[in-house]
Protein backbone atom coordinates (compact mmCIF):
# COMPACT_ATOMS: atom_id res chain seq x y z
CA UNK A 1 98.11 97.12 76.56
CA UNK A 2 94.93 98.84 76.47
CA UNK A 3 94.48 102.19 78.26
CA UNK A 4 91.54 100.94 80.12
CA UNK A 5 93.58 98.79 82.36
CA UNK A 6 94.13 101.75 84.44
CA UNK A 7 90.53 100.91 85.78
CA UNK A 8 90.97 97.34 86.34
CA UNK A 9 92.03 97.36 90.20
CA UNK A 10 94.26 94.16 89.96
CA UNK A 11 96.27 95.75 87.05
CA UNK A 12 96.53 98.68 88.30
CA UNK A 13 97.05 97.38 92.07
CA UNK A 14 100.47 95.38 90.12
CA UNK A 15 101.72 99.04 88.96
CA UNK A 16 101.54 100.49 92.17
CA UNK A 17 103.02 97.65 93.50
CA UNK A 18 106.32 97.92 91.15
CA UNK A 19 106.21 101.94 91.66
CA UNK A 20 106.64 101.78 95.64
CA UNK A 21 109.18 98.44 95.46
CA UNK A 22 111.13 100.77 92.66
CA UNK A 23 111.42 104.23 94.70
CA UNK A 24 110.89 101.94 98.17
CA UNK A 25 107.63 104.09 98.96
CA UNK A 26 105.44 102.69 101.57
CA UNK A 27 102.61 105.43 101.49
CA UNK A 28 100.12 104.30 99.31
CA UNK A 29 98.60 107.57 98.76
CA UNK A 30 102.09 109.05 97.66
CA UNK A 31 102.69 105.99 95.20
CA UNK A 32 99.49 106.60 93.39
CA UNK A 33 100.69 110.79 92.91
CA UNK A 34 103.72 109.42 91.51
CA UNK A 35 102.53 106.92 89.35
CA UNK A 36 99.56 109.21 87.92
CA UNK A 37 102.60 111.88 87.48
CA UNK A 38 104.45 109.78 84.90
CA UNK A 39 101.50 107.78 83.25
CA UNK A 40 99.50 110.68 83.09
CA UNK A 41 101.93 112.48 80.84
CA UNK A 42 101.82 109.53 78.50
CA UNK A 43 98.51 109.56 77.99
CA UNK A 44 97.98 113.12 77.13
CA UNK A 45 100.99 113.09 74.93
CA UNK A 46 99.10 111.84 71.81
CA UNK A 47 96.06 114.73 72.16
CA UNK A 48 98.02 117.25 73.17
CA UNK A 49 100.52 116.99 70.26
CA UNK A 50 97.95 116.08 67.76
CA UNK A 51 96.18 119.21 68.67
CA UNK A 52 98.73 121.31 68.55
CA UNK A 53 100.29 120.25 64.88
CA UNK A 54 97.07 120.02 63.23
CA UNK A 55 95.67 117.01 61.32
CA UNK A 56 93.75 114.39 62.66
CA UNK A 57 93.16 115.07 66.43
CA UNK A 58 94.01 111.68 68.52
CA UNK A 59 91.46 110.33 70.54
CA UNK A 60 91.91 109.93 74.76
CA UNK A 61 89.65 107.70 75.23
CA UNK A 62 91.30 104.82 77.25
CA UNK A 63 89.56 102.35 74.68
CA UNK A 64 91.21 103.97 72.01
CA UNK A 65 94.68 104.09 73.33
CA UNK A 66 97.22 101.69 73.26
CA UNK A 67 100.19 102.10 76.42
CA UNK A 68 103.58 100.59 75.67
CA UNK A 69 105.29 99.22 79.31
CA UNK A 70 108.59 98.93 80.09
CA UNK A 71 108.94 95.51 81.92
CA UNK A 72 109.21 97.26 85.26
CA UNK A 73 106.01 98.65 85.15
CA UNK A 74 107.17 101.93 83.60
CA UNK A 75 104.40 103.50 80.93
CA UNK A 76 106.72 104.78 78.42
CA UNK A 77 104.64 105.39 75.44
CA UNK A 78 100.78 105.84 74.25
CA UNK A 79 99.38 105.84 71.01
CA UNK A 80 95.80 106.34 69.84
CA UNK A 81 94.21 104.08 66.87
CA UNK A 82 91.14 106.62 66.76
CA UNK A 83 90.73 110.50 65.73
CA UNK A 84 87.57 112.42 66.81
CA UNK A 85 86.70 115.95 65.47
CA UNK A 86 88.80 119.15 67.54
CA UNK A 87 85.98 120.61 68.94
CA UNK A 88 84.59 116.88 70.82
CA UNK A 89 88.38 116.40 72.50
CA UNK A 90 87.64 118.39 76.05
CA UNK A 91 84.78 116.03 76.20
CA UNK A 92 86.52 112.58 75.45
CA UNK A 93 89.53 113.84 77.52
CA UNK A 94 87.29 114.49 80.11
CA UNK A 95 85.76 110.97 80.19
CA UNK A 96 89.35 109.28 79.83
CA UNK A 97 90.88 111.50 82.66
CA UNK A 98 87.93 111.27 85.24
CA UNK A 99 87.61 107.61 85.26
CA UNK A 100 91.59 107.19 85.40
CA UNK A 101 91.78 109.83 88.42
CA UNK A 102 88.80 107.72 90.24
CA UNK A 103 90.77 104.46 89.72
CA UNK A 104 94.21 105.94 90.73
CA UNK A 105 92.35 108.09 93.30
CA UNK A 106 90.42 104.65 94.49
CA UNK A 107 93.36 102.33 94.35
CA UNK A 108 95.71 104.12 96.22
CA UNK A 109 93.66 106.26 98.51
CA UNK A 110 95.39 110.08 96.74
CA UNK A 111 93.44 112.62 96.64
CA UNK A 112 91.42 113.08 93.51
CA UNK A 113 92.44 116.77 93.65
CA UNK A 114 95.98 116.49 93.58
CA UNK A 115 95.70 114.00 90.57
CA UNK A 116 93.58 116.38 88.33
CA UNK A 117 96.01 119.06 89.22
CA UNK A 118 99.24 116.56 88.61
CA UNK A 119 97.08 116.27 85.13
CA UNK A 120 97.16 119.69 84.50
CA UNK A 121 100.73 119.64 84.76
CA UNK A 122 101.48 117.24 82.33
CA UNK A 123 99.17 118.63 79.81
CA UNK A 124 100.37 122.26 80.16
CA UNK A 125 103.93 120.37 79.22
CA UNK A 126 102.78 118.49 77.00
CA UNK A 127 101.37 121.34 75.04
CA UNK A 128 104.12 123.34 75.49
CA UNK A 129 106.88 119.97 74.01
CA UNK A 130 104.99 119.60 71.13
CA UNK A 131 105.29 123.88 70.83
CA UNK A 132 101.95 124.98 71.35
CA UNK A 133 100.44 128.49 73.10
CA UNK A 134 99.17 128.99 76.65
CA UNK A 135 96.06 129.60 75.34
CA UNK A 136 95.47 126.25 73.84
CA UNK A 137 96.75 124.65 76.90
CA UNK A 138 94.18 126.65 79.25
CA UNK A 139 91.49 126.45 76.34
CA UNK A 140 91.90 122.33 76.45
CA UNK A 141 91.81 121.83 80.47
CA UNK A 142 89.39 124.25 80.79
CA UNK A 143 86.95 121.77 78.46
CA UNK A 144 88.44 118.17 80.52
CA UNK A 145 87.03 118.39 83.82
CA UNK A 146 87.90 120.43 86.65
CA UNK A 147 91.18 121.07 86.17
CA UNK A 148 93.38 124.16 87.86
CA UNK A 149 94.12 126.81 84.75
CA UNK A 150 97.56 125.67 83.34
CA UNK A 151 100.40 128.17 84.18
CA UNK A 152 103.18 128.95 82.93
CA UNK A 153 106.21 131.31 83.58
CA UNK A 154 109.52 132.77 82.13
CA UNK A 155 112.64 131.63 83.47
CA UNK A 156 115.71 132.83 81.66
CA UNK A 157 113.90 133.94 78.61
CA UNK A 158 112.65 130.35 78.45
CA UNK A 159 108.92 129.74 79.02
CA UNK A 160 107.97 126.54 81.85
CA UNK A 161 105.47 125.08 83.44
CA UNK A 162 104.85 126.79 86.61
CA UNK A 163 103.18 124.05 88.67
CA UNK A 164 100.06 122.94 90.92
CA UNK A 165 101.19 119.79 91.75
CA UNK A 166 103.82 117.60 93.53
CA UNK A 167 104.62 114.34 92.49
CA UNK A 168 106.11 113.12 95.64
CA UNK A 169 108.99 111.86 94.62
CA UNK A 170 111.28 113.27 97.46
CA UNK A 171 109.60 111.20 99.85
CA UNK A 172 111.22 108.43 98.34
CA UNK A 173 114.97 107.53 99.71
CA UNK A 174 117.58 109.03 98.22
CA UNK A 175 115.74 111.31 96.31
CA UNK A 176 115.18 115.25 96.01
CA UNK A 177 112.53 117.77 95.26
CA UNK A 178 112.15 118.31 91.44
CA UNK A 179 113.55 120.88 89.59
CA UNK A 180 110.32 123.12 89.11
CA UNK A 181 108.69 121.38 92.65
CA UNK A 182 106.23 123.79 93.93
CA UNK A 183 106.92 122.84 97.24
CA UNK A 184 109.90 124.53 97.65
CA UNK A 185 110.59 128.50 98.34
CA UNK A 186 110.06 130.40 94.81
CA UNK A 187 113.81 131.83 94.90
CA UNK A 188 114.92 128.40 95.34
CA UNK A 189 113.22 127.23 92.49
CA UNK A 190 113.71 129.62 90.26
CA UNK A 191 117.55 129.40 90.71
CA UNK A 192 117.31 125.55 89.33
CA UNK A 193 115.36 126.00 86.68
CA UNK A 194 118.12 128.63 85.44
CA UNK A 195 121.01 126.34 86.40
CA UNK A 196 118.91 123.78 84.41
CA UNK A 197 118.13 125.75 81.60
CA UNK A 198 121.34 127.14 81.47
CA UNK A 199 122.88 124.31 79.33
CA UNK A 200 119.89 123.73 77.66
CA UNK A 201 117.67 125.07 74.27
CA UNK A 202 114.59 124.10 76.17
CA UNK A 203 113.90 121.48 79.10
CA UNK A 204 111.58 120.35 81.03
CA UNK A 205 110.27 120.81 84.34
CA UNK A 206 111.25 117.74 86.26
């Protein structure tokens, strides 16, 4: 499916729908941070990456992308059919990311802040999966819209995300702050992400 049905309300009113009957969520405001959380990674994956590894850069627009659903809603996978030139990304990411935020933001009644900082989260991952600097993650928000500067910190001798945003998730039954949640005390989080990246070559922040 096209990227752009993240602006059509009734498509968009069916994921939300699916998100809060999967984690039994009945704040619509929270569903639409957790939501954006997930599908916003997706979409930045093929930018960010294509940035970083040089080539042809992939192009955000939603037009442009194609998402791949899982048949619970889930957006597991985005792929661009378009390149545009390195230095004219911050400007279509910009476009792509403001009109998603206003849809999400307008269709679940979240706070357009805490979606473009939820956004800067997932591309300051992003960048840093696909093995690129803090600069170029700063550099790239900085040019997308007004997005918090991307942070990152050392944990273990292991560089992470250190985040703006909360995805909600732990208001959800049964489930528990994230990892790297930034709404927990600082000690507490750092142990995790050490018990987490313990086992592990790399990891992520969830």
């Amino acid at each position: 499916m096209t990227a752009s049905a993240v602006t059509d309300p009734t498509w968009l009113a069916a994921q939300l729908a699916a998100t809060a009957r999967r984690y039994r969520l009945d704040r619509p405001a929270s569903v639409g941070v957790l939501w954006w959380y997930s599908a916003s990674s997706v979409l930045l994956g093929p930018p960010a990456e294509s940035l970083v590894r040089g080539g042809p850069v992939a192009d955000p627009a939603l037009a442009a992308v194609t998402l791949f659903l899982h048949p619970d809603g889930r957006v597991l996978d985005a792929r661009s059919s378009a390149a545009v030139p390195a230095d004219a990304l911050g400007e279509r990411l910009a476009g792509a990311l403001s009109a998603a935020v206003t849809a999400v933001a307008a269709g679940s009644g979240a706070p357009e802040p805490a979606l473009w900082a939820v956004a800067t989260d997932s591309l300051a991952n992003r960048v840093l999966w696909a093995g690129g600097s803090e600069a170029a993650a700063v550099a790239l928000a900085a040019s997308a819209g007004p997005m918090p500067v991307p942070r990152y910190v050392s944990v273990g001798g292991t560089r992470v995300v250190r985040r703006a945003s909360c995805c909600l998730i732990y208001e959800a039954p049964g489930e528990r702050k994230c990892v790297s949640c930034p709404r927990q005390h600082p000690d507490e989080r750092y142990r995790r992400l050490r018990e987490m990246l313990g086992g592990q070559a790399g990891g992520t922040t969830r």
